[in-house]
Protein backbone atom coordinates (compact mmCIF):
# COMPACT_ATOMS: atom_id res chain seq x y z
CA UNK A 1 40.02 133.95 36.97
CA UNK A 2 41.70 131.17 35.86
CA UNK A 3 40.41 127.61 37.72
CA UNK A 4 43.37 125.37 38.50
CA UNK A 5 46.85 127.39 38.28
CA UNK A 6 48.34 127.50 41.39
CA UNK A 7 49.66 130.72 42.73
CA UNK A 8 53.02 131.31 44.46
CA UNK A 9 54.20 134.70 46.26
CA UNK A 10 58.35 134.36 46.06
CA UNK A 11 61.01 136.33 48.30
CA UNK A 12 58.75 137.39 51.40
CA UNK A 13 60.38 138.38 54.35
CA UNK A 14 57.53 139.53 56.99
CA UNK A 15 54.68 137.31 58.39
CA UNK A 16 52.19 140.04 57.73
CA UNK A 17 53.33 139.41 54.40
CA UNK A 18 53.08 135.91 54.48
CA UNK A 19 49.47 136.10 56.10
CA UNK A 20 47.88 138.45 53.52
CA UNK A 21 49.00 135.99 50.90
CA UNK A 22 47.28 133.38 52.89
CA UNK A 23 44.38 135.79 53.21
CA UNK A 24 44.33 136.00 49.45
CA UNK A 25 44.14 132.70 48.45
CA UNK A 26 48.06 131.95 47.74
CA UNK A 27 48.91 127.97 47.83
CA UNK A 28 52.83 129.01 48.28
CA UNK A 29 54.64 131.39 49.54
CA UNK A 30 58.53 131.50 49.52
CA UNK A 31 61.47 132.41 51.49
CA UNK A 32 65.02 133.23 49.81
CA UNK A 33 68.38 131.41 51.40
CA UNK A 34 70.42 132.66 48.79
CA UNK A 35 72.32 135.43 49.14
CA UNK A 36 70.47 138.02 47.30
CA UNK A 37 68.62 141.08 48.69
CA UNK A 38 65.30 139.08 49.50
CA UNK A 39 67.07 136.77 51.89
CA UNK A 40 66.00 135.59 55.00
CA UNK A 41 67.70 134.34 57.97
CA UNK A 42 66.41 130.78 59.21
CA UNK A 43 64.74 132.80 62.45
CA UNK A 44 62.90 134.99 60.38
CA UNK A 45 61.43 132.39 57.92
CA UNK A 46 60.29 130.87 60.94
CA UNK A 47 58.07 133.81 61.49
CA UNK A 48 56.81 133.40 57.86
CA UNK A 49 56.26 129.57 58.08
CA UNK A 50 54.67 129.95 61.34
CA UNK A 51 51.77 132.90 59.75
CA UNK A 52 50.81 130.31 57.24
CA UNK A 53 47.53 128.17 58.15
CA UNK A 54 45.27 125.80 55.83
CA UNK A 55 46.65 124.37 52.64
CA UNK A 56 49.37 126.93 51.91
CA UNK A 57 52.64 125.61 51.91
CA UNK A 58 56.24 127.07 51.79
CA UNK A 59 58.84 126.93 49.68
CA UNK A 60 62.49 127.24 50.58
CA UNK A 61 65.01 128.87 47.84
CA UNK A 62 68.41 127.58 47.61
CA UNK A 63 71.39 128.34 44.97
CA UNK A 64 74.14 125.21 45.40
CA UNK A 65 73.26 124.58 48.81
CA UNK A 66 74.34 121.32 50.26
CA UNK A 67 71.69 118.85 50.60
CA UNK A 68 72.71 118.62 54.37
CA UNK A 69 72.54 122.22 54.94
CA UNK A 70 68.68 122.28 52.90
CA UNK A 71 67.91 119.46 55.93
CA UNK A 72 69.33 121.45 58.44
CA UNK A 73 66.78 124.34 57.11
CA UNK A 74 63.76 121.93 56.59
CA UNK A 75 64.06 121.15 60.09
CA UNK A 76 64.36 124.30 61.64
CA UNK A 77 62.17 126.56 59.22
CA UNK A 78 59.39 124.02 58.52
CA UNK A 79 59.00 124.04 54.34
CA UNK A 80 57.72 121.19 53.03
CA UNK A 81 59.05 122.60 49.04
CA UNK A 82 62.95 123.11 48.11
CA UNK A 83 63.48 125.17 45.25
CA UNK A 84 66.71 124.10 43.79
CA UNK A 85 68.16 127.62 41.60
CA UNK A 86 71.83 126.96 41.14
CA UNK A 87 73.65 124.29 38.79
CA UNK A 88 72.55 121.46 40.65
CA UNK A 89 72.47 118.16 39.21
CA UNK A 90 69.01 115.67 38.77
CA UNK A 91 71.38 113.46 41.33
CA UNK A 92 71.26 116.21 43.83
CA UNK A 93 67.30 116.49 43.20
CA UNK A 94 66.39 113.42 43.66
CA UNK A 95 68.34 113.21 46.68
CA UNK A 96 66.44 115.88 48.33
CA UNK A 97 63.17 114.09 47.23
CA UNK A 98 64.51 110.56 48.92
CA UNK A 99 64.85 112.54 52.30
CA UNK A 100 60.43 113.39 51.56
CA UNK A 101 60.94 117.01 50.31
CA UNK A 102 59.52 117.77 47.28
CA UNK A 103 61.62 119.71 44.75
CA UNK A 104 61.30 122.46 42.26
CA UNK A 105 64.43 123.10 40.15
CA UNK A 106 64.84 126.27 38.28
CA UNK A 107 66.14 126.65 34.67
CA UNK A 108 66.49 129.94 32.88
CA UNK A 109 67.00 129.05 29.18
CA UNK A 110 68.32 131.18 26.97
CA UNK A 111 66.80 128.92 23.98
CA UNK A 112 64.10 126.85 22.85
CA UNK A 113 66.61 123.95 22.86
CA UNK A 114 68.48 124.46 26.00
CA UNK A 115 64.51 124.23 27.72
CA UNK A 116 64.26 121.19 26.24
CA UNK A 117 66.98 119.35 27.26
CA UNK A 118 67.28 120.52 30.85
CA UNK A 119 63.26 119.90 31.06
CA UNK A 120 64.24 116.03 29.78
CA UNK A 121 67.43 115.89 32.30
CA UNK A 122 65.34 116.84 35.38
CA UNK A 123 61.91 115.32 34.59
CA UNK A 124 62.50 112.15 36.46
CA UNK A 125 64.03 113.66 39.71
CA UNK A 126 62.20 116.20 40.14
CA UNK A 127 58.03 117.31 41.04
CA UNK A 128 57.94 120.29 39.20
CA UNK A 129 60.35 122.73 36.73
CA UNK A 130 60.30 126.33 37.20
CA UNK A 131 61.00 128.26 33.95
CA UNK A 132 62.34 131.82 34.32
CA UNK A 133 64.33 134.18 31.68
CA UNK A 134 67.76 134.36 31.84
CA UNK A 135 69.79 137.19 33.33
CA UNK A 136 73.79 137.45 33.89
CA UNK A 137 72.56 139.41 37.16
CA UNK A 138 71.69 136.31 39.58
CA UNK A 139 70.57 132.95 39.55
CA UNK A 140 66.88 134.30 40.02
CA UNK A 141 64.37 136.79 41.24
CA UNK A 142 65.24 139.45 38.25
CA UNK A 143 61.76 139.65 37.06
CA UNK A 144 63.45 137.98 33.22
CA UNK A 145 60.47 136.80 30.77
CA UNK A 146 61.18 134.44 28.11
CA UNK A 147 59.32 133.40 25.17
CA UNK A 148 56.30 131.60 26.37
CA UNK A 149 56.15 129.81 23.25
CA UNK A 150 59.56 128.00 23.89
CA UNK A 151 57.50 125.49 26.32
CA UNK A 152 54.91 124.19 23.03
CA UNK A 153 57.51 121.53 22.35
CA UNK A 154 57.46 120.64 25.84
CA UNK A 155 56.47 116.99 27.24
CA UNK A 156 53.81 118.13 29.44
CA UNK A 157 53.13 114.85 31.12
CA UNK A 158 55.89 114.69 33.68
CA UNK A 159 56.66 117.55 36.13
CA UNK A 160 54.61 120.04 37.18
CA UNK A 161 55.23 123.20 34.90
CA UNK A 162 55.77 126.43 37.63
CA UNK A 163 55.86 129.71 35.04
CA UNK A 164 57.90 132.67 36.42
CA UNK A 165 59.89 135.50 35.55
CA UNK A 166 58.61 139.26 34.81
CA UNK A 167 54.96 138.48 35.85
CA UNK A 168 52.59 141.25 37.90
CA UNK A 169 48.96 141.85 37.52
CA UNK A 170 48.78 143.24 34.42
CA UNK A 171 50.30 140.15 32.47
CA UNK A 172 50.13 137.21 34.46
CA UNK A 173 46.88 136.04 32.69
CA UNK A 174 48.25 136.40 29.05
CA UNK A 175 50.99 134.29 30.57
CA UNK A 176 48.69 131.74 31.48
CA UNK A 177 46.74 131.69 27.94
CA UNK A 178 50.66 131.20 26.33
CA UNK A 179 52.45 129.11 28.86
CA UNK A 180 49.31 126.97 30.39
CA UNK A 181 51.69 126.50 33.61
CA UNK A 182 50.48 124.53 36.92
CA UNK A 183 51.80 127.45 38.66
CA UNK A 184 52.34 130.98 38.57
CA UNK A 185 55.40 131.85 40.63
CA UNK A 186 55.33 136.49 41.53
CA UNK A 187 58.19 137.84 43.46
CA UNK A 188 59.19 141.41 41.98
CA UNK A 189 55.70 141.99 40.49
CA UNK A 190 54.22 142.49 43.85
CA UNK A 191 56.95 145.20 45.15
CA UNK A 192 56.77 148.73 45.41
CA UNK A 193 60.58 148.57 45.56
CA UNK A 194 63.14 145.55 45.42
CA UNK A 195 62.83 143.63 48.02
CA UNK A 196 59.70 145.13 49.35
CA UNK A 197 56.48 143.05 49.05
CA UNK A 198 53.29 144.89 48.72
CA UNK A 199 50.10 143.61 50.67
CA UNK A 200 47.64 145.44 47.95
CA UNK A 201 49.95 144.16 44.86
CA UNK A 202 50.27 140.59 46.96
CA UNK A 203 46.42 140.80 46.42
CA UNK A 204 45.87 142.29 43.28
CA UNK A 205 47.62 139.21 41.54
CA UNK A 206 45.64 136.81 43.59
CA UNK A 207 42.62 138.37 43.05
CA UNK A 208 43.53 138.23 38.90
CA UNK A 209 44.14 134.20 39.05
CA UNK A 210 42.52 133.23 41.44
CA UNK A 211 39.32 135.28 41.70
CA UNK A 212 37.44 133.85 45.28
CA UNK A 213 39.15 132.41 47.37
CA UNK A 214 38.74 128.39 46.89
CA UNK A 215 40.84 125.76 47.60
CA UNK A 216 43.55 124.59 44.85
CA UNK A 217 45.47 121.51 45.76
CA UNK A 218 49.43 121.82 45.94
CA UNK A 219 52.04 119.95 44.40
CA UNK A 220 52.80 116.36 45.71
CA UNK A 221 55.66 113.97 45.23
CA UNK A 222 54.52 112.58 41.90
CA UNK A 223 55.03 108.04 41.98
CA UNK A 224 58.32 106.79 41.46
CA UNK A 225 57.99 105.44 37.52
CA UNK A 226 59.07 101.30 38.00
C-alpha cells in the first residue's frame, strides 16, 4: 500500500466498469474523446459519470479539442477534470481552468530536457502534468514507460505530478518508489485485450496502491500565484 497516491482507471467505456473502480477505491476514472479505440460517445460517458458516487471524480480526455467543444462535453457528460493530450498551448490550459475545470495536460518526453521545459511551460496554467513515454503510434494510451529518473530534476512544488504510461499490477509500486507521483494514471494495464477493461485487473491495481479502501482527496484548482 502506498498512503497518499491517488489512483486513476483511464479509457473505460461501461458503467459496470466505472462502478467496480468506484468499488475499489479509484479517485478517477476516465473517458476517451479522442479518436482512438477507447473512445466514447458523449451518451455513453454519461452512463460512466452517472455510476460514479462519493469522492470519485471523472476525467475527460481530449487531443486538440476546442475549448468550446470541451464545454459543450463538460456540460453534457458531467467531468469535473479535462485532460488536455494534444499540442495544446499553457494559453489554451488556462483557459479551460478560467471556465472552473481543472486541467491535466499530458507530455510524453522523449528526454530528460524536453520534461523539463514543457513541465516549466505548463506549471502555471495548469493543476497537474501527466508524464507518459513517447510513442509515434498516438497521442496516448500506448502503455510507453519512460525513465522514471528523468522527473529527479523536476520542481516538485507546482503541479500535481500524475505518473502514467506502461503501468499494471506488477510494477506500479516500483513506479511509485522511482517517480513519487500524486497520481498513478492505468489504462492498458487493466485489459485483457485493447480496449477491454478488466473488473479483476481494475481491482488488482487498486488493491496494490491503495490497499483498504479509505478516502484520498482529489486534485483541486491549486491558488492563482499574485
Amino acid at each position: 500500500m502506498s498512503d497518499g497516491v491517488r489512483v486513476k482507471i483511464c479509457g473505460l467505456k461501461e458503467a459496470a466498469h466505472a462502478a467496480a473502480a468506484v468499488g475499489a477505491g479509484a479517485d478517477y476514472i476516465g473517458v476517451v474523446f479522442a479518436e482512438r479505440i477507447r473512445s466514447v460517445t458523449p451518451q455513453e460517458a454519461r452512463a460512466v459519470v452517472d455510476a460514479l458516487e462519493g469522492a470519485t471524480q471523472a476525467v475527460a480526455v481530449f487531443v486538440d479539442a476546442l475549448a468550446d467543444d470541451i464545454l459543450r462535453y463538460r456540460d453534457r457528460v458531467g467531468f469535473s477534470v479535462a485532460q488536455l493530450h494534444g499540442a495544446e498551448s499553457p494559453a489554451d490550459a488556462q483557459a479551460l481552468r478560467d471556465e472552473g475545470l481543472v486541467v491535466w495536460k499530458a507530455i510524453r518526453p522523449t528526454s530528460r530536457e524536453a520534461l523539463g521545459e514543457s513541465w516549466q511551460a505548463f506549471s502555471e496554467a495548469t493543476d497537474a502534468l501527466l508524464v507518459e513515454g513517447f510513442s509515434p503510434e498516438a497521442a496516448g494510451g500506448t502503455g510507453s514507460a519512460f525513465p522514471h529518473e528523468w522527473l529527479s530534476a523536476i520542481d516538485r512544488s507546482g503541479p500535481d505530478l500524475v505518473l502514467a504510461g506502461g503501468l499494471n499490477a506488477d510494477n506500479v509500486m516500483a513506479a511509485i518508489r522511482d517517480g513519487r507521483p500524486n497520481v498513478v494514471d492505468v489504462s492498458s494495464g487493466v485489459e485483457v485485450a485493447p480496449g477491454i477493461k478488466s473488473i479483476d485487473r481494475i481491482n488488482a491495481f487498486l488493491s496494490k496502491v491503495r490497499g483498504p479502501v479509505s478516502g484520498a482527496s482529489p486534485v483541486t484548482p491549486r491558488e492563482e500565484t499574485p
